[in-house]
N, C-alpha and C. Protein backbone atom coordinates (compact mmCIF):
# COMPACT_ATOMS: atom_id res chain seq x y z
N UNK A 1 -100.80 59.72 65.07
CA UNK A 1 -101.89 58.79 65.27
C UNK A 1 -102.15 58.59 66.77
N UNK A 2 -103.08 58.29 66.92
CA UNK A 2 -103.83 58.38 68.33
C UNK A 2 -103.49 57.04 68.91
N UNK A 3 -103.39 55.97 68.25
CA UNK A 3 -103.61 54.07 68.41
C UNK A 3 -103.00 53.66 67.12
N UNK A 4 -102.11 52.90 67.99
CA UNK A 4 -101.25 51.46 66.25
C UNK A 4 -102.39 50.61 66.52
N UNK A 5 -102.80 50.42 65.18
CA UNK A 5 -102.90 48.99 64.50
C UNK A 5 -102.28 48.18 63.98
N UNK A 6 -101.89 47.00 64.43
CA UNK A 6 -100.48 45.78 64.37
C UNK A 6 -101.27 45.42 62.69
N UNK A 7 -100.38 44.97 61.86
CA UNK A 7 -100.72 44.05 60.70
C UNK A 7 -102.06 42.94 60.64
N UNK A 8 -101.74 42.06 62.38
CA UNK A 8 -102.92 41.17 62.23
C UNK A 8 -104.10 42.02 62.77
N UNK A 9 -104.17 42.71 63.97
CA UNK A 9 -105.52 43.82 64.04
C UNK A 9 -105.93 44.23 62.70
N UNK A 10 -105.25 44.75 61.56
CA UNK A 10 -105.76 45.58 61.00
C UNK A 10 -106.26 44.72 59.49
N UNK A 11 -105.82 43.07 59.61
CA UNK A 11 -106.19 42.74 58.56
C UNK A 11 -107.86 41.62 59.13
N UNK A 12 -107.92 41.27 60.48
CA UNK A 12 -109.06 41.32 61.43
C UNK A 12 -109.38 41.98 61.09
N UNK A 13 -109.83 43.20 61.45
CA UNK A 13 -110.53 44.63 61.61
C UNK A 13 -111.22 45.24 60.08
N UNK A 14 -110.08 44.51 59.05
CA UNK A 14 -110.59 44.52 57.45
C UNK A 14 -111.86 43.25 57.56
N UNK A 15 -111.71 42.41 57.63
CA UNK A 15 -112.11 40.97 57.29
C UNK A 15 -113.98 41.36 58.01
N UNK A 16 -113.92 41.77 59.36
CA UNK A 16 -114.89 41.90 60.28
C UNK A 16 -115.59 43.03 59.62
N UNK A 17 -115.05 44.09 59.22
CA UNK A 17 -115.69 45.23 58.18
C UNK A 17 -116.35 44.56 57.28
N UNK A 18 -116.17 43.59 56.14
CA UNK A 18 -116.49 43.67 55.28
C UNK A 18 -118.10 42.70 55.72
N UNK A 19 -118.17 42.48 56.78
CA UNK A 19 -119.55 41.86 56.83
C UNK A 19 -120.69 43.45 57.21
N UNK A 20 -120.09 44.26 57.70
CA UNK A 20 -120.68 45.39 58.19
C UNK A 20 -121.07 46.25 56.89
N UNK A 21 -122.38 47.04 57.55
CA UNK A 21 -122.90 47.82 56.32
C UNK A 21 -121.99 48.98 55.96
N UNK A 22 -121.86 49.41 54.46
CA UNK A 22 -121.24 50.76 54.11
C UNK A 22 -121.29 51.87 55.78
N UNK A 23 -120.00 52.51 55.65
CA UNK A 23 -120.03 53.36 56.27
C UNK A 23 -119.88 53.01 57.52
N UNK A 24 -119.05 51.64 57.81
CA UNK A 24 -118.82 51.58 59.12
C UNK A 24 -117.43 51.92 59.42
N UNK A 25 -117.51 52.54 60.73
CA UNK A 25 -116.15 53.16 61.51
C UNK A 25 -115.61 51.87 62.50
N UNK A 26 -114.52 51.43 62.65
CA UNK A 26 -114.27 51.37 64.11
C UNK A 26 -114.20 52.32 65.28
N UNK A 27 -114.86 51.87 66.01
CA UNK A 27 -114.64 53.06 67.49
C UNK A 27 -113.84 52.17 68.57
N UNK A 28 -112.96 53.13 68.57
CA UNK A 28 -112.54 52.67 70.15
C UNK A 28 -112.33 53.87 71.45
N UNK A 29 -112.50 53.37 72.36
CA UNK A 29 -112.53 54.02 73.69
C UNK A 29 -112.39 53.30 74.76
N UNK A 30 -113.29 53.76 75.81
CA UNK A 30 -113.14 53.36 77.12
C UNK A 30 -114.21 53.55 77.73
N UNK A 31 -114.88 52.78 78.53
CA UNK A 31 -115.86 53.62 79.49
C UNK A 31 -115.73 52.65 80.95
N UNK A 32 -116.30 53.54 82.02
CA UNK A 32 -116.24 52.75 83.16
C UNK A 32 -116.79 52.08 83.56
N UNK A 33 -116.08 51.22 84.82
CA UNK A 33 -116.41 49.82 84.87
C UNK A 33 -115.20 48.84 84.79
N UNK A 34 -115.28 47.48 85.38
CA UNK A 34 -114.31 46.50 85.17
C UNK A 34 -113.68 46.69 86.82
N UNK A 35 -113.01 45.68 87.12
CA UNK A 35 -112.34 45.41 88.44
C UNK A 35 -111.48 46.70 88.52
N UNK A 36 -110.93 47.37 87.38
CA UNK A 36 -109.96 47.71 87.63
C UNK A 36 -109.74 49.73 87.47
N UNK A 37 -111.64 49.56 87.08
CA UNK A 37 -111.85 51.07 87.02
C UNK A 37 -112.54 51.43 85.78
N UNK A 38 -111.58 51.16 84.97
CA UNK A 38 -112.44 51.60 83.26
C UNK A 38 -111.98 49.95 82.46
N UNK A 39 -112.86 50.29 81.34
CA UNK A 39 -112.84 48.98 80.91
C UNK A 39 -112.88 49.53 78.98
N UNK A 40 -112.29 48.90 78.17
CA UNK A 40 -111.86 49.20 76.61
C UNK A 40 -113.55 48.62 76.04
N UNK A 41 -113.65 49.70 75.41
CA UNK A 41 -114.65 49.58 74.40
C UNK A 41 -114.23 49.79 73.24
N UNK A 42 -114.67 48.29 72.24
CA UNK A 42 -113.96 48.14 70.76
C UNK A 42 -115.64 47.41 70.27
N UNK A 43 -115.28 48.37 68.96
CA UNK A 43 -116.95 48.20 68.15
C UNK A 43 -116.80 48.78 66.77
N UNK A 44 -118.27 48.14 65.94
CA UNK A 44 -118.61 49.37 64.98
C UNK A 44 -119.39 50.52 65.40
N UNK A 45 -119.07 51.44 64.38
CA UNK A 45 -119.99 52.72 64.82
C UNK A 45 -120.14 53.46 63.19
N UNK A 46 -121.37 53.79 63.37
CA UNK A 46 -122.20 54.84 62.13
C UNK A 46 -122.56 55.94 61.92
N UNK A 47 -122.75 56.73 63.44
CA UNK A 47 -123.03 57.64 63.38
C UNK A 47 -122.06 58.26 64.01
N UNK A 48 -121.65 59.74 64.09
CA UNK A 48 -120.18 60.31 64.14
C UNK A 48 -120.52 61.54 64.41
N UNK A 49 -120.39 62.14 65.84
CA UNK A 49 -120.05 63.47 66.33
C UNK A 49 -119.08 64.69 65.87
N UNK A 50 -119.11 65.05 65.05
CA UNK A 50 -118.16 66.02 64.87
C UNK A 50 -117.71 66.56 66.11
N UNK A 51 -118.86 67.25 67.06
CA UNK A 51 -118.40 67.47 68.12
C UNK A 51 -117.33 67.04 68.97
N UNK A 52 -117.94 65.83 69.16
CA UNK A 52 -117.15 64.80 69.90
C UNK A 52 -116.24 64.00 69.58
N UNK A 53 -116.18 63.60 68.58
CA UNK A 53 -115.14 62.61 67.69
C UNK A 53 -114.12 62.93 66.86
N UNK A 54 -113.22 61.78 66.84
CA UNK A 54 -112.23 62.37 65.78
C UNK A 54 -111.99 61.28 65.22
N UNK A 55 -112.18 61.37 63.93
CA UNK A 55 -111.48 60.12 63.04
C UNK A 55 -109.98 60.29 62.79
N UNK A 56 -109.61 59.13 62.24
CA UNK A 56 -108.23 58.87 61.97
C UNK A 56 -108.49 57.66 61.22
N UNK A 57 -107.19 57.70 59.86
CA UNK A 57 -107.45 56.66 58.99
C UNK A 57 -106.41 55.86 59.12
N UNK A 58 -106.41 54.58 59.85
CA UNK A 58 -105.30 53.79 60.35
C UNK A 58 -105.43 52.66 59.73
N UNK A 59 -104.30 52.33 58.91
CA UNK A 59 -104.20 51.56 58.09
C UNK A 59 -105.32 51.22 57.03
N UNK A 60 -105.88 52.01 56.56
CA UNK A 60 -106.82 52.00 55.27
C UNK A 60 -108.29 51.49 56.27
N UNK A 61 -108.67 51.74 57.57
CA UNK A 61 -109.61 52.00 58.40
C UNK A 61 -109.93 53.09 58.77
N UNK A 62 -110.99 53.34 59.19
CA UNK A 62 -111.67 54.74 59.67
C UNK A 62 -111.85 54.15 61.26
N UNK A 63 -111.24 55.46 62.17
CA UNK A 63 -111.45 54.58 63.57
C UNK A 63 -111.43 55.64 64.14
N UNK A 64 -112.53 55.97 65.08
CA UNK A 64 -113.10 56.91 65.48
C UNK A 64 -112.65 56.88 67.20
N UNK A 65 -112.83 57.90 67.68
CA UNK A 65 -112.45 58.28 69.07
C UNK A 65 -113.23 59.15 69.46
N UNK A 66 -113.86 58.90 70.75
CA UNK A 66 -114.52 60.25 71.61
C UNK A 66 -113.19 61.29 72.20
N UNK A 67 -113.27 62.50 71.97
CA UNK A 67 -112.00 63.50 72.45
C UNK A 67 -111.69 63.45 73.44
N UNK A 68 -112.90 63.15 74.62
CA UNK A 68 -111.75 63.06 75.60
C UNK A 68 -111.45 61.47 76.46
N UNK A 69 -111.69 60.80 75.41
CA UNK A 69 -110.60 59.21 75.54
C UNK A 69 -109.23 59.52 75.06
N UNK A 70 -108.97 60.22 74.48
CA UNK A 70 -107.48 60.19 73.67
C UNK A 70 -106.49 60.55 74.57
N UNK A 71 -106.65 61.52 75.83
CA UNK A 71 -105.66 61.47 76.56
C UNK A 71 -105.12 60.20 77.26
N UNK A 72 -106.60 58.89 77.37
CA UNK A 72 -106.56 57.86 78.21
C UNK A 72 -105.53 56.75 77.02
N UNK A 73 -105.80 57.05 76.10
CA UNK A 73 -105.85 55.70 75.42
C UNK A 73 -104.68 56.09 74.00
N UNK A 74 -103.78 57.96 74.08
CA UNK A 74 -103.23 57.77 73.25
C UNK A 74 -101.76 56.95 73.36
N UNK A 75 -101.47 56.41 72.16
CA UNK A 75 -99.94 55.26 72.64
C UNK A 75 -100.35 53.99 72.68
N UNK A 76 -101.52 53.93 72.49
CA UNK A 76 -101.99 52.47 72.68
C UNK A 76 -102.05 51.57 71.18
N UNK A 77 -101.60 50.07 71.69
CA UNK A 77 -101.26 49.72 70.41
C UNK A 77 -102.63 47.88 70.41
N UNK A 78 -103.09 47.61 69.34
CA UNK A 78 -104.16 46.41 69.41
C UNK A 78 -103.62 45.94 68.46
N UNK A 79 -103.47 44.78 68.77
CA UNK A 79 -102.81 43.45 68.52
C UNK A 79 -104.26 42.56 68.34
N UNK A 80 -103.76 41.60 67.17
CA UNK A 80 -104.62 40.04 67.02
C UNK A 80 -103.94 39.21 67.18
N UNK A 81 -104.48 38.52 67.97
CA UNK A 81 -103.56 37.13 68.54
C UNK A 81 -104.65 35.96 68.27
N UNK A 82 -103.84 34.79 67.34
CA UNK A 82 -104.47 33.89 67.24
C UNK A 82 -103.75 32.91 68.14
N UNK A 83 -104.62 31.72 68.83
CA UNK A 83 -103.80 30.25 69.16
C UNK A 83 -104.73 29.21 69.21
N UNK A 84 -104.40 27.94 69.72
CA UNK A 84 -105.15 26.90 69.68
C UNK A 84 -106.55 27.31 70.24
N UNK A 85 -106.64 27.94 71.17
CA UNK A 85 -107.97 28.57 72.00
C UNK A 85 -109.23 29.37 71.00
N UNK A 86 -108.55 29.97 69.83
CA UNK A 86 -108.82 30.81 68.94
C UNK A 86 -108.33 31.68 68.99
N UNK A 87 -108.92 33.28 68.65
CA UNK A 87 -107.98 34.75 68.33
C UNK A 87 -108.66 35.99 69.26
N UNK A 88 -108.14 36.51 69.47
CA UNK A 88 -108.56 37.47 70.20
C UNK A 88 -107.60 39.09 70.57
N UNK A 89 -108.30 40.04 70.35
CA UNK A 89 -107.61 41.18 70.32
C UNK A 89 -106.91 41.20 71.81
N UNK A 90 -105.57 42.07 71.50
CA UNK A 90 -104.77 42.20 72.98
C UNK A 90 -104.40 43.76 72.80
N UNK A 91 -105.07 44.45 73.65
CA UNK A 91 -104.29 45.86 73.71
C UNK A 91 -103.29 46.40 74.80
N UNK A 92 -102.08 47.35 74.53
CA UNK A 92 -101.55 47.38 74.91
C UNK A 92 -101.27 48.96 75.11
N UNK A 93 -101.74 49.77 76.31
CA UNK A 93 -101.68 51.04 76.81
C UNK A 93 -100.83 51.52 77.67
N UNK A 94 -99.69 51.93 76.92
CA UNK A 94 -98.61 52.55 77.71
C UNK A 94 -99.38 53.48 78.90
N UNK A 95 -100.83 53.80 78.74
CA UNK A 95 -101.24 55.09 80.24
C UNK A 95 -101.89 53.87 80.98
N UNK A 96 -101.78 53.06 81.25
CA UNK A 96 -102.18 52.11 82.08
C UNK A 96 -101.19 51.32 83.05
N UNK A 97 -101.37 51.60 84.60
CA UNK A 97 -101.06 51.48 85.63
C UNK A 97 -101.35 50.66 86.30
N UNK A 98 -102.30 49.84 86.01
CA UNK A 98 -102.89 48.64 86.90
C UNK A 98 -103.71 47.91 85.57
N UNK A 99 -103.64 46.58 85.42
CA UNK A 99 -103.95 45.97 84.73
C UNK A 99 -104.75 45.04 85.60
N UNK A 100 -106.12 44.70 85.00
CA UNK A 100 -106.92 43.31 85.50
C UNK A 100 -106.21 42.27 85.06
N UNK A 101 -106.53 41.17 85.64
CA UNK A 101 -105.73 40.16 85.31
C UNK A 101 -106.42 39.20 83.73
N UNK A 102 -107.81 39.68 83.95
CA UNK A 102 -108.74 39.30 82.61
C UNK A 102 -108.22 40.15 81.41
N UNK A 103 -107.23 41.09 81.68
CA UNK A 103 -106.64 42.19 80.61
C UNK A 103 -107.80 43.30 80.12
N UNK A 104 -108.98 43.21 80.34
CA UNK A 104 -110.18 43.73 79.56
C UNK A 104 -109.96 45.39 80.69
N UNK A 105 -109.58 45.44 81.82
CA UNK A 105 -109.94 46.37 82.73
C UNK A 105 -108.86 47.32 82.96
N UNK A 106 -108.70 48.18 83.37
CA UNK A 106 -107.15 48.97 83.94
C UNK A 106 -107.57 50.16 84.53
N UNK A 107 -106.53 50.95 85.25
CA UNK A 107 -106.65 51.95 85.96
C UNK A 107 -105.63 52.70 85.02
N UNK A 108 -105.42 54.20 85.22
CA UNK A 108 -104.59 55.32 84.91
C UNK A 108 -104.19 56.35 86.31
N UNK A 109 -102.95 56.79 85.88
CA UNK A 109 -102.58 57.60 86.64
C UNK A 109 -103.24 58.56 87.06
N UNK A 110 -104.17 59.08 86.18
CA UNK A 110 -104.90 60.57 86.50
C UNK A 110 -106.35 60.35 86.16
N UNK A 111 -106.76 58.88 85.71
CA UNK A 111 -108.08 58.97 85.94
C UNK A 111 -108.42 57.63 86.24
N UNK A 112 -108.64 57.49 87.86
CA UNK A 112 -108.23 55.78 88.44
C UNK A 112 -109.39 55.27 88.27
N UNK A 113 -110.93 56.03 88.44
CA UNK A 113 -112.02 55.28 88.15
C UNK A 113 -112.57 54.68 89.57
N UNK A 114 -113.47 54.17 89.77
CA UNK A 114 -113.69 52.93 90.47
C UNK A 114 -113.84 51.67 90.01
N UNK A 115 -113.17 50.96 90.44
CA UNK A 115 -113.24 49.37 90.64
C UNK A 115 -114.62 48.86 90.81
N UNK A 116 -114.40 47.69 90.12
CA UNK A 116 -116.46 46.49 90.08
C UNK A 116 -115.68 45.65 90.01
N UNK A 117 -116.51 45.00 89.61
CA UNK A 117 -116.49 43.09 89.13
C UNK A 117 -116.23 42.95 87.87
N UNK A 118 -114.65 42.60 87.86
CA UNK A 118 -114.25 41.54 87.00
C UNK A 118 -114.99 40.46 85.95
């Protein structure tokens, strides 16, 4: 598998599906941007690149990846964290070298990106 999904991500990630139309994927990736270079992109998605994509069925989800995020983002594990504040996803990327302090942003060893605004 490319990305763990923790128990509470994946029963989130059920719950948030079921408002979405047939045939939705989770996607996750990355694109650039964020203080810290690249920044995590987490969504639905419908339409699906063969080319480009690869599914994987993680935990009774369909969760899609652009091919070449997977070197950035494989090992990575998303967590749901609830508290008094409310809930909110926390990911956690062993290829990440520099962390924003907002958590949303990070750098990598071999693809550092440029830095923005936080």
């Amino acid at each position: 598998m490319v990305i763990t999904l923790t128990d509470n991500a994946s029963a989130q990630i059920k719950e948030m599906m079921q408002e979405e139309s047939a045939g939705a994927h989770l996607r996750f990736g990355i694109k650039g941007g964020g203080c810290s270079g690249l920044s995590y992109s987490l969504g639905f998605e419908y339409d699906i690149n063969e080319e480009l994509d690869v599914v994987e069925d993680i935990n009774g989800i369909p969760v899609v990846f652009f091919n070449q995020d997977i070197p950035i983002i494989e090992g990575t594990t998303i967590d749901f964290k609830q508290n008094m504040m409310g809930g909110g996803f926390a990911i956690d990327n062993p290829n990440a070298i520099v962390s924003c302090g907002c958590g949303s942003s990070f750098r990598t060893k071999d693809k550092v990106g440029t830095p923005g605004d936080c």
